[in-house]
Protein backbone atom coordinates (compact mmCIF):
# COMPACT_ATOMS: atom_id res chain seq x y z
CA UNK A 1 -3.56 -11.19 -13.32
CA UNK A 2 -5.13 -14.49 -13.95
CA UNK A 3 -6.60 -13.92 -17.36
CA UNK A 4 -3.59 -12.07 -19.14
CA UNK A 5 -0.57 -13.13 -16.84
CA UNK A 6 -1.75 -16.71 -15.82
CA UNK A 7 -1.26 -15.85 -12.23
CA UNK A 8 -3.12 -17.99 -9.42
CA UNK A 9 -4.66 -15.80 -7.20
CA UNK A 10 -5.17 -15.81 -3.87
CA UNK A 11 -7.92 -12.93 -2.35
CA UNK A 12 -8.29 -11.50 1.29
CA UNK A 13 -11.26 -9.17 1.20
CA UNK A 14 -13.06 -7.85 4.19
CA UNK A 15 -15.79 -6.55 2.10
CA UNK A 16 -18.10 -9.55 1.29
CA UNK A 17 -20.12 -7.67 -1.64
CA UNK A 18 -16.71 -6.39 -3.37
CA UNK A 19 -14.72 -10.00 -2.86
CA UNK A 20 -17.93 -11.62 -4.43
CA UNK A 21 -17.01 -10.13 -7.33
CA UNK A 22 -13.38 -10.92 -7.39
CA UNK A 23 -14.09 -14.34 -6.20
CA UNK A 24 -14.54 -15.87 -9.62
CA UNK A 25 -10.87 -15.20 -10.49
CA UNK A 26 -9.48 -16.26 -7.18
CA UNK A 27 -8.14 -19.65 -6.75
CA UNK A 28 -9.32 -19.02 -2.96
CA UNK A 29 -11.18 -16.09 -1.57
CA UNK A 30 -11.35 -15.13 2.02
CA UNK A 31 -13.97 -13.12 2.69
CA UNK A 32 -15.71 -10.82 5.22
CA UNK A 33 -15.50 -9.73 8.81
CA UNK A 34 -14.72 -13.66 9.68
CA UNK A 35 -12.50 -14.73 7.27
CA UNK A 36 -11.26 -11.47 5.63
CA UNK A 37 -10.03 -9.45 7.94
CA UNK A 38 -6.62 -8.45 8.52
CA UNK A 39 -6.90 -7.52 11.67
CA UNK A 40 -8.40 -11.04 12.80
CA UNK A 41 -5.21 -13.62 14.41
CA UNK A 42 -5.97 -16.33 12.08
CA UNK A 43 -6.25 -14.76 8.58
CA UNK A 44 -3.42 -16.22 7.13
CA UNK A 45 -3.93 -19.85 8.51
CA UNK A 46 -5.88 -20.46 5.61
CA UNK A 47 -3.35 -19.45 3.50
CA UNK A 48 -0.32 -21.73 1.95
CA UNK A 49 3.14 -20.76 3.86
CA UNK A 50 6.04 -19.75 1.58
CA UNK A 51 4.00 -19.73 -1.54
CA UNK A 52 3.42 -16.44 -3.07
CA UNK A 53 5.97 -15.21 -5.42
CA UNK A 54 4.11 -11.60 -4.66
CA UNK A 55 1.51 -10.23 -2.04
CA UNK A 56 -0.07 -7.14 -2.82
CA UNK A 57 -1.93 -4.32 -0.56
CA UNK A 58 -3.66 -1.26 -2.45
CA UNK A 59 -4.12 1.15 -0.03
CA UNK A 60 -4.94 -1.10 2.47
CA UNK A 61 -2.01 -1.06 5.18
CA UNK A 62 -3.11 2.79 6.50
CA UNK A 63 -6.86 1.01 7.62
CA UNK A 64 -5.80 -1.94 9.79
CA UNK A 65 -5.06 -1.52 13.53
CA UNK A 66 -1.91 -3.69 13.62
CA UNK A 67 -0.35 -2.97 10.02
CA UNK A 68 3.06 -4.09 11.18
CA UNK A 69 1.88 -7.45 12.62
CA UNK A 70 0.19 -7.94 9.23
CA UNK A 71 3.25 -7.49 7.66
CA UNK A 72 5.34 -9.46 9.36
CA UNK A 73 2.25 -11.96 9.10
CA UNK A 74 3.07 -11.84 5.43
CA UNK A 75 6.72 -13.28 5.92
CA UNK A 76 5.95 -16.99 6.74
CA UNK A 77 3.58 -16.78 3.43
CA UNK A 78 5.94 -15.01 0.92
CA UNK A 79 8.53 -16.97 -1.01
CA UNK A 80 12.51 -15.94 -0.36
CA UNK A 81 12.77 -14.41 -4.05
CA UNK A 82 9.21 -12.70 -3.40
CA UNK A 83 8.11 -9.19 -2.97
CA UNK A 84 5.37 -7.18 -0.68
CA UNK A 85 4.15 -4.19 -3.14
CA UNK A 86 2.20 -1.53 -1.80
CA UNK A 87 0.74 1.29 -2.44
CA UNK A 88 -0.05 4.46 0.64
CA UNK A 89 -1.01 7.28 0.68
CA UNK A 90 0.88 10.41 1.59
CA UNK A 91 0.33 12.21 4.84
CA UNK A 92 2.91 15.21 4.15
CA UNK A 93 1.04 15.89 1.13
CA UNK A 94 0.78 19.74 0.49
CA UNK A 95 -2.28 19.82 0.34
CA UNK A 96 -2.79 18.32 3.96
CA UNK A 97 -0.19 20.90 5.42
CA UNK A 98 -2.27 23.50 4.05
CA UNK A 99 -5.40 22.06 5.36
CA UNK A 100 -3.51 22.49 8.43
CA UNK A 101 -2.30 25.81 8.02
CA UNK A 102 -5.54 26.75 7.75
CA UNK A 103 -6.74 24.96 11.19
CA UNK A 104 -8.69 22.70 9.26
CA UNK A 105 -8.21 18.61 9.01
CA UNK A 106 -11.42 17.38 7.94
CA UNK A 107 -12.15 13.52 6.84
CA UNK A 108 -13.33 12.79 4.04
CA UNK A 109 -14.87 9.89 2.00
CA UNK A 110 -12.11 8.50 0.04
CA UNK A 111 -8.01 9.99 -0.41
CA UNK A 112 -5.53 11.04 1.54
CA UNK A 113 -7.85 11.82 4.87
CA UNK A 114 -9.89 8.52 4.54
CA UNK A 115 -12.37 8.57 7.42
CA UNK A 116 -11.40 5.20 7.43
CA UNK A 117 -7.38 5.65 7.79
CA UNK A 118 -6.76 4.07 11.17
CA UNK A 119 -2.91 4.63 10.16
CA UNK A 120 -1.31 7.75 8.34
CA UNK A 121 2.16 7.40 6.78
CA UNK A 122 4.69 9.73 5.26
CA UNK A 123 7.73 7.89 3.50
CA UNK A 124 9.76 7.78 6.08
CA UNK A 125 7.54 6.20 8.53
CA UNK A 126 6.46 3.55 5.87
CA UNK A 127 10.30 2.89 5.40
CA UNK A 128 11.17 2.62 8.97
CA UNK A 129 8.05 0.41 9.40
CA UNK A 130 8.94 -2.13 6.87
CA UNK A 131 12.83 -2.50 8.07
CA UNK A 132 11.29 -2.61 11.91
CA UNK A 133 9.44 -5.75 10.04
CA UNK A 134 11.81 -7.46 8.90
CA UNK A 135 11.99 -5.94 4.91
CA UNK A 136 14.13 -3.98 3.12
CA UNK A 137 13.11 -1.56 0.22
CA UNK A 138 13.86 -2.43 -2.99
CA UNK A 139 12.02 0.01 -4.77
CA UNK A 140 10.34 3.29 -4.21
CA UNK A 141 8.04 5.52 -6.61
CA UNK A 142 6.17 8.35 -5.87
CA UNK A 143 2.47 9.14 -7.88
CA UNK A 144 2.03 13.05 -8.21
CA UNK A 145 -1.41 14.94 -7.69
CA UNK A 146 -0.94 18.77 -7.63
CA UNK A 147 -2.34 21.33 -4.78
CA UNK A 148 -5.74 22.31 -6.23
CA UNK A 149 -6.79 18.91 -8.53
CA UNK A 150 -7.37 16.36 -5.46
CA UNK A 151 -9.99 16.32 -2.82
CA UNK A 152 -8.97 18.85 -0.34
CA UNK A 153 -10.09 22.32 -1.39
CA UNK A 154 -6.84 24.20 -0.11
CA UNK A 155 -4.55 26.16 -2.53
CA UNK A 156 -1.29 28.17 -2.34
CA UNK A 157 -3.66 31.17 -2.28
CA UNK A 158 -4.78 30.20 1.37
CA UNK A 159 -1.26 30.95 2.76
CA UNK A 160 1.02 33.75 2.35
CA UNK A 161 3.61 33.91 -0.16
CA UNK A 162 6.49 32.64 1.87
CA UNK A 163 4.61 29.91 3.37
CA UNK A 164 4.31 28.46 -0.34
CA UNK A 165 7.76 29.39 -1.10
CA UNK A 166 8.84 27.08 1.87
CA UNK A 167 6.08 24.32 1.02
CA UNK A 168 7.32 24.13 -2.70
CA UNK A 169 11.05 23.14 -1.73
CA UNK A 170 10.39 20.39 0.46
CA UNK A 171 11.13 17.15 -1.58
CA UNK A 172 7.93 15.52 -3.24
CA UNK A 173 5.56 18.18 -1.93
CA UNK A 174 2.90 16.91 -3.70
CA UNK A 175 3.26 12.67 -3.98
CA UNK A 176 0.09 11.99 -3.36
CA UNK A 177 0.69 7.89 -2.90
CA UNK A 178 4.13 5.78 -2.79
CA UNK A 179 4.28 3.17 -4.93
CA UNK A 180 6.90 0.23 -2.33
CA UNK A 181 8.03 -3.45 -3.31
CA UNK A 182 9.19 -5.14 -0.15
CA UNK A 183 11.58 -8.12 -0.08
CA UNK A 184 12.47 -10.36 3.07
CA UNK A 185 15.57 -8.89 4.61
CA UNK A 186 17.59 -12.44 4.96
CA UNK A 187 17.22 -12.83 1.27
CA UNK A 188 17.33 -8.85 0.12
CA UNK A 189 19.52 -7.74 -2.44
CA UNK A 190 19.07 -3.96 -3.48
CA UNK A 191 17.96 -3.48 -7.20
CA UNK A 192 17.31 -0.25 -8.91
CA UNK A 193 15.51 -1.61 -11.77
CA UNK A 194 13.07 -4.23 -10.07
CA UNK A 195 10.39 -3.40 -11.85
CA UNK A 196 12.26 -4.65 -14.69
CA UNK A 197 11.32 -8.47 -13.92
CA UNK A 198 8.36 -7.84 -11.89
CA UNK A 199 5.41 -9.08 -14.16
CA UNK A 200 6.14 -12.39 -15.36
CA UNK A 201 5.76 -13.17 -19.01
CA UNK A 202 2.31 -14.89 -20.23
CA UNK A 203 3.89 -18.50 -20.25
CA UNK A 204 4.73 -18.40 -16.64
CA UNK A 205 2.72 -19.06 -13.22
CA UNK A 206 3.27 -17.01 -10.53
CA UNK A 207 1.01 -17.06 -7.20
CA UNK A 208 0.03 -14.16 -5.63
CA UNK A 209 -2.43 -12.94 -3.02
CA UNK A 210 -4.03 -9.68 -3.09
CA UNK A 211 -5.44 -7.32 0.39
């Protein structure tokens, strides 16, 4: 972002040792359990208010306690014209209902059953989150992992043959993370093709801050 797109960028990173290394391309880096943690009141105070043309969170709504206040946080520093993007993972995930199916939901280290997840989220709860915030959606993408080549061991063969038959039709059965960009509702305008103008070109400063 800052070496190939001339962004400035801003950093919140609750994880000293990992913002330490970001910190060199940040124009300011908040950092650790003091000053980089979401969850904390006063996060943002530190941060400029209506100046970031984006605000980015990867994977990092589903671990706070409050992700809605965070959002709405995230209002009084985003521009008009600017966007939230985020990326979560996906609770209704097949291979989480067949986890389930088999009486099993076991954490683990990293995907879709963080031991970390505070939150979980299916699309429709992410969606009715952001509105209750005070966003609309402008754009929506779904990142496929098929049953069988993620971290949960469960296949189709653990179930019987109508169970799968009946997991297969629901509608992205196997998005594995959602891919959202978030706009301020007073200034939304629904675009199917925002992706279009989302990087800007090399001769261009934008300022964003990244969770």
């Amino acid at each position: 972002l800052k070496e190939h797109l001339c962004c400035q960028v801003d950093i919140v990173e609750i994880n000293a040792e990992a913002g330490k290394d970001a910190a060199p391309y940040a124009r300011k880096a908040l950092l650790g359990e003091k000053n980089g943690n979401l969850d904390r009141e006063d996060w943002a105070d530190s941060l400029e208010i209506a100046e970031y043309d984006y605000i980015i969170f990867c994977d990092v709504l589903e671990h706070l306690k409050h992700p809605g206040k965070v959002l709405q946080d995230c209002k009084r520093l985003l521009k008009d014209t600017g966007l939230v993007l985020c990326s979560i993972p996906n609770i209704c995930h097949a291979s989480v209902l067949l986890s389930m199916l088999n009486d099993q939901f076991e954490y683990t280290d990293t995907g879709l059953l963080d031991k970390t997840h505070i939150h979980f989220f299916t699309a429709t709860s992410f969606k009715e989150l952001c509105i209750e915030c005070g966003y609309s959606i402008q754009y929506q993408h779904a990142i496929c992992i098929p049953v069988g080549a993620n971290e949960i061991p469960y296949t189709y063969a653990s179930i019987s043959r109508d169970l799968e038959n009946i997991l297969k039709q629901r509608a992205n059965n196997e998005a594995y993370q959602y891919i959202f960009a978030l706009k301020k509702t007073s200034e939304s305008a629904q675009s199917n093709d925002i992706f279009s103008n989302l990087l800007p070109p090399t001769s261009r400063k934008c300022k964003c801050m990244i969770k």
